[in-house]
Protein backbone atom coordinates (compact mmCIF):
# COMPACT_ATOMS: atom_id res chain seq x y z
CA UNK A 1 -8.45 -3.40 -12.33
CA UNK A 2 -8.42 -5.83 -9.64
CA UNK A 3 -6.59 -3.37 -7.08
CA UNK A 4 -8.90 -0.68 -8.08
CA UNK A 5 -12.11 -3.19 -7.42
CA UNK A 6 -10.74 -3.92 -3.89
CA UNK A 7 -10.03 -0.58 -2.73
CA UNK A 8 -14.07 0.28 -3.90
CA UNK A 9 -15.18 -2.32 -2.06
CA UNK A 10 -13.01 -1.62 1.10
CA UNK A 11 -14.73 2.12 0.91
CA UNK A 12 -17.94 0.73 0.71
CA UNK A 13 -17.83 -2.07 3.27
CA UNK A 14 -16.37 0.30 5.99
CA UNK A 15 -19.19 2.37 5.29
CA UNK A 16 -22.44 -0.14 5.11
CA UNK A 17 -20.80 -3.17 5.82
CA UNK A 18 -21.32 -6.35 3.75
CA UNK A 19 -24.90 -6.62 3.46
CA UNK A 20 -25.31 -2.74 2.91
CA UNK A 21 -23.03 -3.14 -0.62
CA UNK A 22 -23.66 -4.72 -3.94
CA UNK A 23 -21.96 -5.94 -6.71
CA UNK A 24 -23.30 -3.23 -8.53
CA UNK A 25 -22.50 -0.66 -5.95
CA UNK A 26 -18.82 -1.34 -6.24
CA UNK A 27 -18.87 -1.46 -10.26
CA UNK A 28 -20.38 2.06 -9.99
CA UNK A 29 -17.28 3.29 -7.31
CA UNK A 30 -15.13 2.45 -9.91
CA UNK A 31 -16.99 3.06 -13.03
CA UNK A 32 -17.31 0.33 -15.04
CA UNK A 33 -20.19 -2.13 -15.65
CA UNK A 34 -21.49 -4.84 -13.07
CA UNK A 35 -19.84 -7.79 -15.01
CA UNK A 36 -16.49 -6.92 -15.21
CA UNK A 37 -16.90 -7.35 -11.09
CA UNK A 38 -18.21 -10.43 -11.91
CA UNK A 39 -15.76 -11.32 -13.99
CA UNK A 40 -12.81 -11.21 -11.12
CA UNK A 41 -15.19 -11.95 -8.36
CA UNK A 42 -18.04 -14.59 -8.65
CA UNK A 43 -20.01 -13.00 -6.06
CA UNK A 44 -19.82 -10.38 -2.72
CA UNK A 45 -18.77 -12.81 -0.25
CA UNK A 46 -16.05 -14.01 -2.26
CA UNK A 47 -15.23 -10.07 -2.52
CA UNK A 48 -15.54 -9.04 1.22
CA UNK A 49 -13.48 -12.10 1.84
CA UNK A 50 -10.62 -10.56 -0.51
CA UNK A 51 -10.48 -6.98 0.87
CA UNK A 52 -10.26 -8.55 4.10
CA UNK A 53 -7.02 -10.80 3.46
CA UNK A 54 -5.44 -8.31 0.91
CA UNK A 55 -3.95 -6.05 4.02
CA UNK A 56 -4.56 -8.21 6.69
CA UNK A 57 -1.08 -10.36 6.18
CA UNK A 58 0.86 -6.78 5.79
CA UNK A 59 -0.49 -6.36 9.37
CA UNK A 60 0.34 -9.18 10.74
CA UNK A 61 3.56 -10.11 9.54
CA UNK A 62 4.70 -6.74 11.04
CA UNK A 63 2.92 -7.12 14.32
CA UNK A 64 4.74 -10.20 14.63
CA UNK A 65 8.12 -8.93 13.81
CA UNK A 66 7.58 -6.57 16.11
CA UNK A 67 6.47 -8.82 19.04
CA UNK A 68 8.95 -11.24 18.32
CA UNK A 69 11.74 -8.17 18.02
CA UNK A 70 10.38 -7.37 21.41
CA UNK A 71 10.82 -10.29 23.35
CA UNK A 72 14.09 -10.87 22.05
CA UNK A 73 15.39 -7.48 23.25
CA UNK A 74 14.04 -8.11 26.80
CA UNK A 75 15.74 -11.37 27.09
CA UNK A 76 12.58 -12.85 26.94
CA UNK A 77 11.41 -10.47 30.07
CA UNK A 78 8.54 -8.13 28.33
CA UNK A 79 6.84 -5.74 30.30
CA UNK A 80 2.92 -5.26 29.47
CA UNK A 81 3.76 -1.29 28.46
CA UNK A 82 6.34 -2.93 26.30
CA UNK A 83 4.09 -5.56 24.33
CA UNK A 84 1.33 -3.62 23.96
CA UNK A 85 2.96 -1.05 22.41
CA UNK A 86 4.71 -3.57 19.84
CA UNK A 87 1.43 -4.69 19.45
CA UNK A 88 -0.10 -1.46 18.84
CA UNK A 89 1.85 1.25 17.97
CA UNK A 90 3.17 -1.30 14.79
CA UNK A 91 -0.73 -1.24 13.34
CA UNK A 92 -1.21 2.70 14.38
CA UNK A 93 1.89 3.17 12.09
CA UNK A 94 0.06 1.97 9.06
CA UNK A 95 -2.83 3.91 9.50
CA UNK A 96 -0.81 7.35 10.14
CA UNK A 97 1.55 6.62 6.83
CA UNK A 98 -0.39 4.37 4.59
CA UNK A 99 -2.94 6.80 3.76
CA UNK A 100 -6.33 6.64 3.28
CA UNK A 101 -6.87 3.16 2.14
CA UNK A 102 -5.19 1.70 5.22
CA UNK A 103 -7.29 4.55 7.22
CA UNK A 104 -10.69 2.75 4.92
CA UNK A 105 -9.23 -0.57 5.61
CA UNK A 106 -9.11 0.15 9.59
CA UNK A 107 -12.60 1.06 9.44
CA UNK A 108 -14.01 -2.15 7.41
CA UNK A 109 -12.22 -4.21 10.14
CA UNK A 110 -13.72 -2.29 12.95
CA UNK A 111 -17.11 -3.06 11.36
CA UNK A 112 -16.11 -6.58 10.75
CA UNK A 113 -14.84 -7.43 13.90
CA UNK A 114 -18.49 -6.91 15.33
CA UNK A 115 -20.49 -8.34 12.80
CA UNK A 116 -21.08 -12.38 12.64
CA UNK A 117 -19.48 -12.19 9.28
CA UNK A 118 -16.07 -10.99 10.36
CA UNK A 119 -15.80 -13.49 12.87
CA UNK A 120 -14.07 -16.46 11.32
CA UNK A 121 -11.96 -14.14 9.07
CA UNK A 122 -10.57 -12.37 12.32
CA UNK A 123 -9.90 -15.80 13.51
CA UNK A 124 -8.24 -17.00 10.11
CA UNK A 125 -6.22 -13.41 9.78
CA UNK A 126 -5.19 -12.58 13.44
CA UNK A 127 -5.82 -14.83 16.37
CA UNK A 128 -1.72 -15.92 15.56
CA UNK A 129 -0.06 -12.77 16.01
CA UNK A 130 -3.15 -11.80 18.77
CA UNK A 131 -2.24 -15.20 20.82
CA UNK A 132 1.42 -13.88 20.51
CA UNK A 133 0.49 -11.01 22.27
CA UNK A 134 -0.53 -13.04 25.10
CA UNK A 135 2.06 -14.97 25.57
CA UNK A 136 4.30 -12.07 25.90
CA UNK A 137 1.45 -10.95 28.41
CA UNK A 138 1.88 -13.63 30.35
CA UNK A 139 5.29 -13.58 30.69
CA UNK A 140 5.06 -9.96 31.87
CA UNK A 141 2.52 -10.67 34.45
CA UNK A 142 3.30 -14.57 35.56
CA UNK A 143 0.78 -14.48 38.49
CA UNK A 144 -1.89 -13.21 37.11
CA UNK A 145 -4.92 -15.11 36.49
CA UNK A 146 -5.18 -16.59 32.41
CA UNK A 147 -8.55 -14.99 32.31
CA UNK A 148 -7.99 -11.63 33.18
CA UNK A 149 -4.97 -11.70 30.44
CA UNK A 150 -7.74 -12.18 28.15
CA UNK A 151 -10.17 -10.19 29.71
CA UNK A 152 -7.46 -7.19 29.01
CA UNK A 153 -7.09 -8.08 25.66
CA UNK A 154 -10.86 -7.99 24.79
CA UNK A 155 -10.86 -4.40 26.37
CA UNK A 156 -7.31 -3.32 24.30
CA UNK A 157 -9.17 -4.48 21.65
CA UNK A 158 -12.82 -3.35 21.69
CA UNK A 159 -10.95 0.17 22.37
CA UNK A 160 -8.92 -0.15 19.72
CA UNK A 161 -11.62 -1.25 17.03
CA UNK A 162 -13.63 1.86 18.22
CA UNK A 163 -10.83 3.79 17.56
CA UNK A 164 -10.45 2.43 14.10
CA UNK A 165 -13.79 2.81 13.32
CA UNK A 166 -13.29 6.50 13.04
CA UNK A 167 -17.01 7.23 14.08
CA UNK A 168 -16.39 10.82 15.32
CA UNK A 169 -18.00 10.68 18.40
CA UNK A 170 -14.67 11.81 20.15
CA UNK A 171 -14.93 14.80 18.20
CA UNK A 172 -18.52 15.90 19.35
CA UNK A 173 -17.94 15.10 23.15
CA UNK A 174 -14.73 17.28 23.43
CA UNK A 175 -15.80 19.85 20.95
CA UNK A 176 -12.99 19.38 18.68
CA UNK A 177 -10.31 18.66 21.39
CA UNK A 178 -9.78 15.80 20.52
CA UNK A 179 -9.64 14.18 16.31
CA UNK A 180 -11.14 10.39 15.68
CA UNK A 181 -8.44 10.99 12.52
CA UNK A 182 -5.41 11.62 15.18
CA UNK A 183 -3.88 8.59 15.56
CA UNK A 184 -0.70 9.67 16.71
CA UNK A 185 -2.65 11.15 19.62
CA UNK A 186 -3.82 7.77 20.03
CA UNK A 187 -0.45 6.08 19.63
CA UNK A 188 0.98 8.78 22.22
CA UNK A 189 -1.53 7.31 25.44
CA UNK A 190 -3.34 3.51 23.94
CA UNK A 191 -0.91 1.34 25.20
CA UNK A 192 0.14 3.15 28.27
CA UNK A 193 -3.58 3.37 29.67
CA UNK A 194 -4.31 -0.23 29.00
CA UNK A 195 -1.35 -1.60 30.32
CA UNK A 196 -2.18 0.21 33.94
CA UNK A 197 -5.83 -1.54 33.31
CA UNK A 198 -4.10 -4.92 32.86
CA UNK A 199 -1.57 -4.22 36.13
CA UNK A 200 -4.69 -3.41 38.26
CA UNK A 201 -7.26 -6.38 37.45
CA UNK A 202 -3.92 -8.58 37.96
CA UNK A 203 -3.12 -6.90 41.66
CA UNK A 204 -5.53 -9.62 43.28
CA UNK A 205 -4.24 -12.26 41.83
């Protein structure tokens, strides 16, 4: 019952976000009566708070592997191209082959991620294997200045969260060119693109 409670609540909050869903709204998703979400969660927060970890460790643990993999087979000489796609084509997998509650789970963190209430969990859940990323970045690009690293990564990542968010929007502008649901078309250019934006703000440097 418990799995079946998060994975309402994970629909919902990707759709309305935490104050847009209920206690009620969720018992309804899965059909039974608003106590018996009561009974396993004492209230929403406590709720949004376990959707969020339940997948979130998955994610990181392999983003991590993969990072530290990475490094390793560079003899501790990464290239940006390199970690970004350890860093990002590891978390596209999941999305393409876990289905649609990984797909609903992508969207609730793109909504979390830029709401006030997502804030401290994206700290708790990811600024370990996030601040791995940049060390690899740094290593890659040794002159370049320690803000621009991070500059890049708020741009990887604001692109990436809109990406996640599967809004649609891509859809409409190149009249069905190109899918918000193709993330394998994603996978194919993301970390490519950004690491030629992280090689150019670095040339003054």
């Amino acid at each position: 019952m418990t799995e079946q409670i998060l994975d309402a609540a994970e629909y919902l909050f990707s759709k309305r976000g935490l104050y847009g869903v209920t206690l009620n709204d969720v018992a309804k998703r899965v059909g039974v009566h608003h106590t018996l979400v009561n009974y396993y969660f004492d209230d929403k927060q406590k709720l949004f708070e376990s959707v969020f970890a339940r997948r979130a460790g998955v994610t990181s643990e392999l983003r991590m592997k993969a990072l530290d993999d990475y490094d390793a087979s560079t003899g501790g000489k990464p290239t940006v191209e390199g970690a970004l796609h350890a860093f990002l084509d590891t978390d596209l997998d999941l999305y393409i082959q876990g289905g649609e509650g990984w797909k609903n789970y992508a969207a609730f963190g793109a909504r979390a991620s830029n709401a006030s209430e997502g804030t401290e969990l994206m700290d708790k859940h990811f600024d370990p294997v996030v601040l791995r990323l940049i060390d690899l970045l740094k290593k890659a690009l040794p002159d370049c200045a320690e803000e621009d690293i991070f500059w890049g990564y708020h741009f990887v990542t604001g692109a990436l969260m809109l990406t996640l968010a599967r809004t649609g929007r891509i859809d409409t502008l190149s009249g069905g060119l190109c899918k918000s649901e193709d993330y394998s078309a994603v996978k194919k250019r993301m970390a490519k693109f950004m690491a030629a934006g992280f090689n150019e703000i670095c040339k003054g440097n």
